[in-house]
N, C-alpha and C. Protein backbone atom coordinates (compact mmCIF):
# COMPACT_ATOMS: atom_id res chain seq x y z
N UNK A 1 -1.17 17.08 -11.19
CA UNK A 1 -1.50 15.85 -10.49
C UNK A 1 -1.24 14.65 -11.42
N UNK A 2 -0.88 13.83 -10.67
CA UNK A 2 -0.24 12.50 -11.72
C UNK A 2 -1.05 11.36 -11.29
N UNK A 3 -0.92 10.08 -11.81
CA UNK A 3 -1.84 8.77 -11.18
C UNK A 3 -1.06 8.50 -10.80
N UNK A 4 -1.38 7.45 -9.98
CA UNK A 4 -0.16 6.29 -9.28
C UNK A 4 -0.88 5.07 -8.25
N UNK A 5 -0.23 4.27 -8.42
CA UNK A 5 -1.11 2.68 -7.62
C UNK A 5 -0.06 2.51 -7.11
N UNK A 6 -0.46 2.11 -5.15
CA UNK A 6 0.37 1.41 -4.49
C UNK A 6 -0.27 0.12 -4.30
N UNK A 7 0.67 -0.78 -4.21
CA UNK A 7 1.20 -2.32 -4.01
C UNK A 7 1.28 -2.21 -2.42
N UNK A 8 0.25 -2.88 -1.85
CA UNK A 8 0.69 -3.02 -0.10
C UNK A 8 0.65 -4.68 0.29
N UNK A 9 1.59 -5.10 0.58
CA UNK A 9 0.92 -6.57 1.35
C UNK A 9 1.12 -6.65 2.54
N UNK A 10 0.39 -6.46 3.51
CA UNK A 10 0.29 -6.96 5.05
C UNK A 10 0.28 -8.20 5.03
N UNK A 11 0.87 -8.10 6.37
CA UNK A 11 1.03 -9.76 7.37
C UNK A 11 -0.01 -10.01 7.09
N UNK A 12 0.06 -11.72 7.11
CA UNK A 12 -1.14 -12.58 7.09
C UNK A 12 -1.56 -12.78 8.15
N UNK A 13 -1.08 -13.11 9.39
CA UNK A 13 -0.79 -13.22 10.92
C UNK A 13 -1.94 -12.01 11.46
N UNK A 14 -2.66 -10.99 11.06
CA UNK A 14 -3.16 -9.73 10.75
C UNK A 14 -4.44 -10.15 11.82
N UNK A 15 -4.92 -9.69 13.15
CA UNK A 15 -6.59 -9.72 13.36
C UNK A 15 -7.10 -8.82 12.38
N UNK A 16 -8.26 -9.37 12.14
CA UNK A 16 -9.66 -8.07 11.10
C UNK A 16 -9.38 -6.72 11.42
N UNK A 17 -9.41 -6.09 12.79
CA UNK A 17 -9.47 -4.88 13.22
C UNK A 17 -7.74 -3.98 13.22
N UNK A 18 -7.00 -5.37 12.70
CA UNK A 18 -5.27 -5.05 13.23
C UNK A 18 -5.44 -4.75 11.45
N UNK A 19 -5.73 -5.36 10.53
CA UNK A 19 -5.59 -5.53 9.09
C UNK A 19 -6.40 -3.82 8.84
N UNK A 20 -7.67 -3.77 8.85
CA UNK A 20 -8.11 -2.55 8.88
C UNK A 20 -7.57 -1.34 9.10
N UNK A 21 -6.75 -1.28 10.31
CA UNK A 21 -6.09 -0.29 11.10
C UNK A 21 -5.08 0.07 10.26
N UNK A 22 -4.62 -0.80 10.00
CA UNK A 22 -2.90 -0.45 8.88
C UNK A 22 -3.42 -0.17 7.80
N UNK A 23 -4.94 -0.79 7.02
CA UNK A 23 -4.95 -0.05 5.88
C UNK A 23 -5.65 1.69 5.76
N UNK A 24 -6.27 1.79 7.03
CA UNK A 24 -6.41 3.01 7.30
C UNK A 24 -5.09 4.44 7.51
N UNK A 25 -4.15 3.31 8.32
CA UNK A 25 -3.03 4.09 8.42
C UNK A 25 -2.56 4.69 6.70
N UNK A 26 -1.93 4.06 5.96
CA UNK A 26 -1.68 3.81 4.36
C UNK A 26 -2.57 5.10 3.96
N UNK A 27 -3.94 4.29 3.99
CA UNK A 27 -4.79 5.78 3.27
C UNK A 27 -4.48 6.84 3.99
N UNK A 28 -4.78 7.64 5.05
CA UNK A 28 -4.50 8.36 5.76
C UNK A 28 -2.60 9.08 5.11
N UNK A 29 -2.02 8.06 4.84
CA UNK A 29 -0.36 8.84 4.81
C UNK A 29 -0.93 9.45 3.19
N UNK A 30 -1.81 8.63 2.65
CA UNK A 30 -1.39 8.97 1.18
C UNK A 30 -2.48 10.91 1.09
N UNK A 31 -3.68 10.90 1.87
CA UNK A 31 -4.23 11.83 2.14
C UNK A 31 -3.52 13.22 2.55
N UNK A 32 -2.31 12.81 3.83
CA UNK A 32 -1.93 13.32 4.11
C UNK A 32 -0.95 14.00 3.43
N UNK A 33 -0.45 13.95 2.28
CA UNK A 33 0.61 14.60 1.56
C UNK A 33 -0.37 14.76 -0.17
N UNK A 34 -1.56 14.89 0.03
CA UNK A 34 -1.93 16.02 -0.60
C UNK A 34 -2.75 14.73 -2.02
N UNK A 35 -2.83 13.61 -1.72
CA UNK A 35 -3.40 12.74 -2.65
C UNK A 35 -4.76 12.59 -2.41
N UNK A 36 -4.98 12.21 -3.43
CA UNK A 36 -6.92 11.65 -3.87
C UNK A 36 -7.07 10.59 -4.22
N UNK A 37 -7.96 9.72 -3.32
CA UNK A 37 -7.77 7.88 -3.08
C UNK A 37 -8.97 8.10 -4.43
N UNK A 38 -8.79 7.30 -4.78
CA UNK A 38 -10.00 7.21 -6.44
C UNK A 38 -9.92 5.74 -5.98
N UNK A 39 -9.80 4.68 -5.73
CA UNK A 39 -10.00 3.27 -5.89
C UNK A 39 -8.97 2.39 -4.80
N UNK A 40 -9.45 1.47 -4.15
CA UNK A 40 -9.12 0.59 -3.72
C UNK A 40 -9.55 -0.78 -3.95
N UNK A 41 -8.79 -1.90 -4.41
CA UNK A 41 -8.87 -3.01 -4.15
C UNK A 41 -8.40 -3.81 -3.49
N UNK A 42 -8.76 -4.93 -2.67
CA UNK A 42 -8.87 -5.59 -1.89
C UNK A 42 -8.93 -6.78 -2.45
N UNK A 43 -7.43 -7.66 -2.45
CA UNK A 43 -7.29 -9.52 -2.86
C UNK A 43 -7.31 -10.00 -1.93
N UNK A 44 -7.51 -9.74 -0.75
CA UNK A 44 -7.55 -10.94 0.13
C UNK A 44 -5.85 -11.36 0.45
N UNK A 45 -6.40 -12.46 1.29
CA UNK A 45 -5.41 -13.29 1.40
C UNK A 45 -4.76 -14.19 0.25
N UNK A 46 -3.54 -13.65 -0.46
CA UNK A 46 -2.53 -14.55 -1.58
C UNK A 46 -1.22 -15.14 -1.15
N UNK A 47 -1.01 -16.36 -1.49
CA UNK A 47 0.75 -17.08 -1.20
C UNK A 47 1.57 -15.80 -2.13
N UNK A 48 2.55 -15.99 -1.06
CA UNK A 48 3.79 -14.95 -1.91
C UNK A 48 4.66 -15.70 -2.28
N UNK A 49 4.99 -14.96 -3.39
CA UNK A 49 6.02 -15.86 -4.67
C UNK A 49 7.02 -16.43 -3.45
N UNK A 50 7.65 -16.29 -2.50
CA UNK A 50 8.81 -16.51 -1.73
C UNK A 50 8.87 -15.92 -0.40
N UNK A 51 8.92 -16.67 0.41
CA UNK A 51 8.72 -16.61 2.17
C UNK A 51 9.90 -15.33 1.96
N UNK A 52 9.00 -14.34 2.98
CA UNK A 52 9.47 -13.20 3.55
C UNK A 52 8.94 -13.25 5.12
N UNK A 53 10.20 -12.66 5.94
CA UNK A 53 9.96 -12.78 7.47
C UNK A 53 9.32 -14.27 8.17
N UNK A 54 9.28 -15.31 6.97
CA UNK A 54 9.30 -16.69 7.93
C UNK A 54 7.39 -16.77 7.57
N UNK A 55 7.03 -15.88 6.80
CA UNK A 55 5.85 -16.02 6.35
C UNK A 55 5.22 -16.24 4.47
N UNK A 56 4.55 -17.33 4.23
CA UNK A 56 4.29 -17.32 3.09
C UNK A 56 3.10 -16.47 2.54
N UNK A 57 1.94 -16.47 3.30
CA UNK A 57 1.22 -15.43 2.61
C UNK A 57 0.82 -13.97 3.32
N UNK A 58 0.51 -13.31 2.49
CA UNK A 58 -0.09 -12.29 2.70
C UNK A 58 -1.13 -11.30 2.16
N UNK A 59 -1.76 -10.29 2.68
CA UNK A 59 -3.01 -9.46 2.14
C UNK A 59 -2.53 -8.72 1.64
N UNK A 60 -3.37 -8.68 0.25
CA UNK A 60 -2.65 -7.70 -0.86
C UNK A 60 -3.82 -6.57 -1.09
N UNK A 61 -3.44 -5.32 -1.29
CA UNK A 61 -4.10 -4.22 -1.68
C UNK A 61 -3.35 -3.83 -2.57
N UNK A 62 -4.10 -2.71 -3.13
CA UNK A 62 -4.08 -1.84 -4.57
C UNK A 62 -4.51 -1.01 -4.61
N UNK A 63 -4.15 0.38 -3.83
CA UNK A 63 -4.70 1.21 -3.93
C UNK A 63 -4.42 2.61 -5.09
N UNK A 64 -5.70 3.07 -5.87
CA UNK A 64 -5.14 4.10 -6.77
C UNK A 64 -5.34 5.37 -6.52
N UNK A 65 -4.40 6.19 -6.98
CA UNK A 65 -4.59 7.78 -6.11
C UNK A 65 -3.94 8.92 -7.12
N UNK A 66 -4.32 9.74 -7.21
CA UNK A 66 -4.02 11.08 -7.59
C UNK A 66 -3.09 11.94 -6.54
N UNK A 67 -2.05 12.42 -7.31
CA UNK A 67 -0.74 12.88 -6.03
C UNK A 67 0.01 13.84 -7.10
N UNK A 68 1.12 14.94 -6.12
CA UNK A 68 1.74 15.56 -7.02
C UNK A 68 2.67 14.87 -7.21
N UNK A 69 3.95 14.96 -7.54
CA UNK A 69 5.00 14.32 -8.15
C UNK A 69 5.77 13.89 -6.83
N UNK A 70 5.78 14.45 -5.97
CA UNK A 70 6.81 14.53 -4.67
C UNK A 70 6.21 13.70 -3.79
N UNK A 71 4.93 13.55 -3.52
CA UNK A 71 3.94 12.56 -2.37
C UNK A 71 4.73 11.02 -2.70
N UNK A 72 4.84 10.82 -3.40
CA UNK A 72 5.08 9.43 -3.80
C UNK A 72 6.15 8.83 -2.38
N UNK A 73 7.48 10.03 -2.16
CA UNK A 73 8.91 9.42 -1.79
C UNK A 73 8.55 9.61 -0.53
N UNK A 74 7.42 10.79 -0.19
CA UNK A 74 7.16 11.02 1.41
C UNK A 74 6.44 9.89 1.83
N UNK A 75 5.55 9.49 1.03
CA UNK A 75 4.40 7.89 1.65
C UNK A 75 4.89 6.92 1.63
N UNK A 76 6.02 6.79 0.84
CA UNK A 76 7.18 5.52 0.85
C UNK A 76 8.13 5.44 2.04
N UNK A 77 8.63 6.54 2.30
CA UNK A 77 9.65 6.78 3.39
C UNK A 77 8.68 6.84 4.76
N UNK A 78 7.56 6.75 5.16
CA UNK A 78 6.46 6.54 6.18
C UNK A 78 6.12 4.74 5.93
N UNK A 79 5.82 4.76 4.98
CA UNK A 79 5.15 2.93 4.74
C UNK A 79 6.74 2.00 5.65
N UNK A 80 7.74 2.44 4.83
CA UNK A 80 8.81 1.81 4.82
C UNK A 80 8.97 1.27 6.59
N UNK A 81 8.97 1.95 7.37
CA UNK A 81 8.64 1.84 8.84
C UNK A 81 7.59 1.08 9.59
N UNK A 82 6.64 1.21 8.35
CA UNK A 82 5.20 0.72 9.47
C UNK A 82 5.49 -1.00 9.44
N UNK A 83 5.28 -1.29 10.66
CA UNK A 83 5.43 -2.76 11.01
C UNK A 83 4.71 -4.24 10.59
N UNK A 84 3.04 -3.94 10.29
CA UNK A 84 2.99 -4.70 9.67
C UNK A 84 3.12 -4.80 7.75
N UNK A 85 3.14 -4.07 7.69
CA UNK A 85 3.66 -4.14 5.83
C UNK A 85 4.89 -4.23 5.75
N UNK A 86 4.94 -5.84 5.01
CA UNK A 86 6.00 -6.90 4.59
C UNK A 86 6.32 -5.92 3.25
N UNK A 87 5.53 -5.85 2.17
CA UNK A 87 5.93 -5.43 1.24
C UNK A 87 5.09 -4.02 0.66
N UNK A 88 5.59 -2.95 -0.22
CA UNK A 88 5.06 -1.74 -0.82
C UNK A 88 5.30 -1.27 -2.06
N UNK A 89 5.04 -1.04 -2.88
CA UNK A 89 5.40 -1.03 -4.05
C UNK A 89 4.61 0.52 -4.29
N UNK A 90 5.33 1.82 -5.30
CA UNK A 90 4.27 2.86 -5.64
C UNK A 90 5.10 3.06 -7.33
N UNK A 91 4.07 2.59 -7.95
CA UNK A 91 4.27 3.20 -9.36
C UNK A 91 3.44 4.20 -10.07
N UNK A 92 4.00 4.76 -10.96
CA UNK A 92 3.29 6.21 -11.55
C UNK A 92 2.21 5.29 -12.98
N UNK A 93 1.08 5.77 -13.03
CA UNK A 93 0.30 4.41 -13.69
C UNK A 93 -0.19 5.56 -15.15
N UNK A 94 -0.05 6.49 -14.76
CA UNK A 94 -0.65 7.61 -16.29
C UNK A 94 1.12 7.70 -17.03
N UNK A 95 1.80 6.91 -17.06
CA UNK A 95 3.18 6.81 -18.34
C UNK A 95 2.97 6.25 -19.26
N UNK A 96 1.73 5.59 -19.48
CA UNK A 96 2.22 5.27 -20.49
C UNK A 96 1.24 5.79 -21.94
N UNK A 97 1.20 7.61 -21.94
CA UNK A 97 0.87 8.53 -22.74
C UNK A 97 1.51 8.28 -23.85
């Protein structure tokens, strides 16, 4: 099992229950291919360095998780689709042994 933190920013445009829903979805993909959520943070609403889709800000999460080596490309290739997440980011966070 390896660490790893994903980078999510949802639409700002987001209702409470629409924002929730997608971050449930996220946890749920990362569960689903065999990971262990250890931590989530929650920034709120931040301006993004540079308008994407005609929008300047968005809700940023950070979620950290325990995964085998392979979960990473399957929760990426699922995120990559989902509609409201503008942006995703998954890096491996135990490298630097």
């Amino acid at each position: 099992m390896h660490k790893y933190e994903l980078a999510v920013v949802l639409n700002a445009k987001l209702e409470e229950d629409d924002k929730v829903a997608s971050l449930d979805k996220v946890k749920a993909l990362i569960e689903r291919f065999g990971g262990q959520i250890t931590n989530v943070d929650d920034w709120g609403k931040k301006k993004l360095a540079y308008e994407i889709q005609k929008m300047n800000e968005g809700f940023y999460y950070f979620i950290q998780f325990d995964a085998e080596a392979t979960a990473p490309s399957e929760i990426e290739s699922r995120i990559r689709i989902m509609d409201n997440v503008i942006r995703y980011l998954i890096v491996r966070a135990d490298e630097e042994e």
